[in-house]
Protein backbone atom coordinates (compact mmCIF):
# COMPACT_ATOMS: atom_id res chain seq x y z
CA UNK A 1 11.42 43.91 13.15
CA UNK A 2 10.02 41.62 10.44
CA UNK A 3 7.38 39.16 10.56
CA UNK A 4 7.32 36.10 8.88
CA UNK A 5 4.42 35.62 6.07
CA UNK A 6 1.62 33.85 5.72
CA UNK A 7 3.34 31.90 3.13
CA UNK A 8 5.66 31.27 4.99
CA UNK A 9 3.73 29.83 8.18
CA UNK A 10 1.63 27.46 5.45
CA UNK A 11 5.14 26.21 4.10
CA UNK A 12 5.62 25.08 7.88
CA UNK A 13 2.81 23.72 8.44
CA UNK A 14 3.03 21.61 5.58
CA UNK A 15 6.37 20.37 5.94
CA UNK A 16 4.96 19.12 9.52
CA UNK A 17 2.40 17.45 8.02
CA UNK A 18 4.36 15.81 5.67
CA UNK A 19 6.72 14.79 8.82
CA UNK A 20 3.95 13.49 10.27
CA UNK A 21 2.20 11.43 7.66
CA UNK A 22 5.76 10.23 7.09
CA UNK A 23 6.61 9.03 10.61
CA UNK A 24 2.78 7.28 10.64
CA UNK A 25 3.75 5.59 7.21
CA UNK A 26 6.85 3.74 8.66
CA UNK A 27 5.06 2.93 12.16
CA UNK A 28 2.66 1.24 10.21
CA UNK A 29 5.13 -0.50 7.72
CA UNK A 30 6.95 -1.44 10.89
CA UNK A 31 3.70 -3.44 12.48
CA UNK A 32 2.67 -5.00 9.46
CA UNK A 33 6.17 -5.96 7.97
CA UNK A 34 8.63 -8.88 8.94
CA UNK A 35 12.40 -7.68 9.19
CA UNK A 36 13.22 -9.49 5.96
CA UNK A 37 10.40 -7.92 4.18
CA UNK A 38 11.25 -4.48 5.14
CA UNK A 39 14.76 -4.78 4.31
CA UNK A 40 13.46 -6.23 0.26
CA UNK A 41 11.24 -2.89 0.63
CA UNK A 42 14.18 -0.67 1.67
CA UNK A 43 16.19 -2.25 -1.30
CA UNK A 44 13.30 -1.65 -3.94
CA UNK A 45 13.21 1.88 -2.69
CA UNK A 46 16.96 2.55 -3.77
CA UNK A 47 16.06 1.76 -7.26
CA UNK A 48 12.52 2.47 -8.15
CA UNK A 49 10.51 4.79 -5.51
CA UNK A 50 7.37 4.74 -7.37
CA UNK A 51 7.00 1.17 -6.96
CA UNK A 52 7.94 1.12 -3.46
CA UNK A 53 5.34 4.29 -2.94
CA UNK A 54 2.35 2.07 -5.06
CA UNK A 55 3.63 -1.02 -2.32
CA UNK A 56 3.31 0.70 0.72
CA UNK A 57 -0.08 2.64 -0.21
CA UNK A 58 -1.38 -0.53 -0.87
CA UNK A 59 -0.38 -1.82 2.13
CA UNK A 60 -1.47 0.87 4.45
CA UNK A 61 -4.90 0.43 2.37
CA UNK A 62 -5.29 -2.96 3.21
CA UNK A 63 -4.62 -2.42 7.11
CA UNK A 64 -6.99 0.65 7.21
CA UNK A 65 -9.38 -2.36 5.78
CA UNK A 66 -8.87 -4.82 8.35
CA UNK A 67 -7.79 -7.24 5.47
CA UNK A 68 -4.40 -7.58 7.16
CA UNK A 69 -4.39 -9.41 10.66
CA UNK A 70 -0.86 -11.28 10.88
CA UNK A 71 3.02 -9.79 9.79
CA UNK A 72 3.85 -9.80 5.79
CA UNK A 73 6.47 -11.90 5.00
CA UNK A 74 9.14 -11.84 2.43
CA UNK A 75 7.65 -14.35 0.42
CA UNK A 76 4.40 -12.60 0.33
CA UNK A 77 5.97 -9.49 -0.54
CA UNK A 78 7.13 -10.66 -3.51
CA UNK A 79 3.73 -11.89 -4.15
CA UNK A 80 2.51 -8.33 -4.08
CA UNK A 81 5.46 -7.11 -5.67
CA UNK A 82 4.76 -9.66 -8.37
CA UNK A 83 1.09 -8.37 -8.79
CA UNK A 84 1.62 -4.56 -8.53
CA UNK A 85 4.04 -4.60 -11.34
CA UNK A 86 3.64 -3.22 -14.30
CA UNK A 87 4.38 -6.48 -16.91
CA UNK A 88 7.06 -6.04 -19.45
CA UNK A 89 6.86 -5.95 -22.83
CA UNK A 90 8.81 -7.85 -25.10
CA UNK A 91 9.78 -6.95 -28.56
CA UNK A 92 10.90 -9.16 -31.18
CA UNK A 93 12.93 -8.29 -33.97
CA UNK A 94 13.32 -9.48 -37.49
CA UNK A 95 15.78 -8.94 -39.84
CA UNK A 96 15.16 -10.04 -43.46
């Protein structure tokens, strides 16, 4: 008869916690978020996770602040988006 590790019972207990931190993370998005909102999130999240991870951190900071007391739009998600961004740089050119 073999019993499991220690490593092994850690490796569980993490992956619960990560469940669990997880499943908080979207009840709180849920609350905070208007349908349209979360659906631009969702989207985002298909083609750059990091930014959609920096978004919802900051979002879940600004509840645990009280600094949030109504639903986030759209429109002032893509205010946040807008400021959260990294900007772009542009590169000119010339040929002689």
């Amino acid at each position: 008869m073999s019993y499991p590790n220690q490593d092994e019972n850690a490796n569980q207990e993490n992956q619960v916690n990560e469940a669990e931190l997880a499943a908080r993370k979207e009840h709180i998005l849920k609350q905070i978020l208007t349908p349209d909102a979360r659906n631009r999130l969702n989207n985002i999240k298909m083609v750059k996770q990091d930014l959609t991870t920096l978004v919802e951190n900051h979002l879940i900071g600004l509840v645990t602040q009280g600094k949030i007391n109504s639903q986030i739009t759209d429109d002032q998600l893509k205010q946040i988006l807008l400021s959260l961004q990294q900007p772009k740089r542009d590169f000119k050119i010339t040929r002689r």
